[in-house]
Protein backbone atom coordinates (compact mmCIF):
# COMPACT_ATOMS: atom_id res chain seq x y z
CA UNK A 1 14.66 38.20 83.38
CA UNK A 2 11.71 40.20 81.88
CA UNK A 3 9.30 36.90 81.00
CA UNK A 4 9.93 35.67 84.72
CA UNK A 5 8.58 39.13 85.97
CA UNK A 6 5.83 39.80 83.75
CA UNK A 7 4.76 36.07 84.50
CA UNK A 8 5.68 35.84 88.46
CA UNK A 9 7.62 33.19 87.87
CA UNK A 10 10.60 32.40 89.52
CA UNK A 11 13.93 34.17 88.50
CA UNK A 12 15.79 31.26 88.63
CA UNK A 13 13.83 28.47 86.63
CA UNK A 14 11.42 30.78 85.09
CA UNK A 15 9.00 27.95 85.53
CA UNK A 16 7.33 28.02 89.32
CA UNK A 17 5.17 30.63 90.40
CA UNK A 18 6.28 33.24 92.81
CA UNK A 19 2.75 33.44 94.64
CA UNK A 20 0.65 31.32 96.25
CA UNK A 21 -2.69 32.53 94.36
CA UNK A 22 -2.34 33.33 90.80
CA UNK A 23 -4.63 36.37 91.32
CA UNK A 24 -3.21 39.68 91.98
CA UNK A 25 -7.12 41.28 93.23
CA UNK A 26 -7.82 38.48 95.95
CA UNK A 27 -8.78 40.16 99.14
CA UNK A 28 -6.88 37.78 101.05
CA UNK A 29 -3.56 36.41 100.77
CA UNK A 30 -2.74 38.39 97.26
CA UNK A 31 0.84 38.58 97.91
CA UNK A 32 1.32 35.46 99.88
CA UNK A 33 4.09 33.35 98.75
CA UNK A 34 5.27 29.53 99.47
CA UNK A 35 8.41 29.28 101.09
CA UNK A 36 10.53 27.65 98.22
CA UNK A 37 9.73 27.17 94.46
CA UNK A 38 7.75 24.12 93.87
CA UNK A 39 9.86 23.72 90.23
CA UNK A 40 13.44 23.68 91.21
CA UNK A 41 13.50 24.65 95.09
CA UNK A 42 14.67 27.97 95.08
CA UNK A 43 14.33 29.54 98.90
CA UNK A 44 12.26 32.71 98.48
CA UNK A 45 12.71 33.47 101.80
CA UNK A 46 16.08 34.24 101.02
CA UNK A 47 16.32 36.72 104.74
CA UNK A 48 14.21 38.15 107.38
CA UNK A 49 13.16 41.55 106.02
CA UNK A 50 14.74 40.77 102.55
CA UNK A 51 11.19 42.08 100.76
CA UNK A 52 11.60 44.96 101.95
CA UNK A 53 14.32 46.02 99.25
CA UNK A 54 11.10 46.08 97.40
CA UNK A 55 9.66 48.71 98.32
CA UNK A 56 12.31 51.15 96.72
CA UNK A 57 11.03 49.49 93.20
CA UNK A 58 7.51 49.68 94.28
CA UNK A 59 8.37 53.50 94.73
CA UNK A 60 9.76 54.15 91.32
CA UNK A 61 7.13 51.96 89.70
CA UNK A 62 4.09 54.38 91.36
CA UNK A 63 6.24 57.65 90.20
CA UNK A 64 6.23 56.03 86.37
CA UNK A 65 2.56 55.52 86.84
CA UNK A 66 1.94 58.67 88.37
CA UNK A 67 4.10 60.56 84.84
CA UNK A 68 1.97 58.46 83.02
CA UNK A 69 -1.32 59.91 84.51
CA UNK A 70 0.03 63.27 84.20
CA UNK A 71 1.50 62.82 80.84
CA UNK A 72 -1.97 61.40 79.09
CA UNK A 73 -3.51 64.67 80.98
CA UNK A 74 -1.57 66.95 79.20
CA UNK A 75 -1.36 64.85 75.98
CA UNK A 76 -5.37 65.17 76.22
CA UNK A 77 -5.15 68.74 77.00
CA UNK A 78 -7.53 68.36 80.29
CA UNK A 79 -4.77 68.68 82.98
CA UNK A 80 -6.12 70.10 86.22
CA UNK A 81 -4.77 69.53 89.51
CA UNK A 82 -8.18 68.35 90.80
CA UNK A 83 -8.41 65.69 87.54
CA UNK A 84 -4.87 64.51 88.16
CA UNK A 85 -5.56 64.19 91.64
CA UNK A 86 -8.33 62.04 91.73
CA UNK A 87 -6.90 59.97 88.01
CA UNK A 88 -3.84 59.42 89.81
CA UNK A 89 -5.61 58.14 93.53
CA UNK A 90 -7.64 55.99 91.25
CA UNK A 91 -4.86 54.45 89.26
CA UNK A 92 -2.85 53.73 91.84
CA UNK A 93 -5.67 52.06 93.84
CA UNK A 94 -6.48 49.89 91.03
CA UNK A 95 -2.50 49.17 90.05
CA UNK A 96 -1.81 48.64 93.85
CA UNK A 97 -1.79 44.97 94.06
CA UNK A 98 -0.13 44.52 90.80
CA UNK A 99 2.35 47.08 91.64
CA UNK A 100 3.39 45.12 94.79
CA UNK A 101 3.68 41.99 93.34
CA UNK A 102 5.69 42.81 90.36
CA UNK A 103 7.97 44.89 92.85
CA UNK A 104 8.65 41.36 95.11
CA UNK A 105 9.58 39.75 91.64
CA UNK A 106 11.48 42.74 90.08
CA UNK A 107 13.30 42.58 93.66
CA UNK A 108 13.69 39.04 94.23
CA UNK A 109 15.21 38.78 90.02
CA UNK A 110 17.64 41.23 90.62
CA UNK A 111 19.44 39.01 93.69
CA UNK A 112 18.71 35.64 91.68
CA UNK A 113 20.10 34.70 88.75
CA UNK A 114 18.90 32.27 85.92
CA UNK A 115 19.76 28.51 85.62
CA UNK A 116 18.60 27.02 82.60
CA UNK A 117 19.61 23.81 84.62
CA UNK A 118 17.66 24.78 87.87
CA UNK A 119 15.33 22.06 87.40
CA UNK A 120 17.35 19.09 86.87
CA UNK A 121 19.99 19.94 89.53
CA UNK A 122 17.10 20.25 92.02
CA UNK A 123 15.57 16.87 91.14
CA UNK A 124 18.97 15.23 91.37
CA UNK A 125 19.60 16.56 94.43
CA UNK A 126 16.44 15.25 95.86
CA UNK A 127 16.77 11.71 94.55
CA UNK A 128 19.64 11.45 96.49
């Protein structure tokens, strides 16, 4: 499951990409994503409002971040709330469209499971 999320790939044949543009820092469309993998057919519009799951991951990635930020600022002994502040609005602006995108695939892997098959099943079907 981990390669397929690092990579945006899709959970089930780990092979087609979960976004339309390969860029996470596009201005537009950077989260865009084609309605079905182009590798073994998968729907990722599995519901209406299904994404939205992913905000809950999205959450607890930003609070790892944000212990992150705080723990280098007290590792480096130059923690003040004004530093922390501004390291942490700065981060997270930076991270955003990462963080987003790795939250859709975190959220979209947890509901679909691996087929080492995926591929070949789909292409049979379609022959047909």
């Amino acid at each position: 499951m981990l390669p397929s999320i690092l990579k945006l790939k899709c959970p089930k044949c780990h092979e087609g990409d979960l976004f339309v543009h390969k860029g996470s820092y596009r201005i537009k469309g950077f989260f865009d994503m084609p309605k079905n993998c182009p590798k073994c057919g998968q729907d990722f519009e599995i519901e209406t409002g299904f994404y939205f799951g992913a905000m809950y991951v999205s959450y607890g990635l930003t609070i790892a971040i944000s212990v992150a930020v705080f723990t280098a600022l007290i590792v480096f002994d130059s923690y003040s709330l004004e530093l922390f502040l501004l390291a942490e609005f700065l981060v997270l602006l930076v991270l955003l469209p990462f963080v987003i995108r790795v939250s859709r695939a975190i959220w979209i892997a947890i509901i679909v499971k691996y087929d080492a098959k995926a591929i070949e099943k789909w292409k049979v079907k379609n022959i047909k």
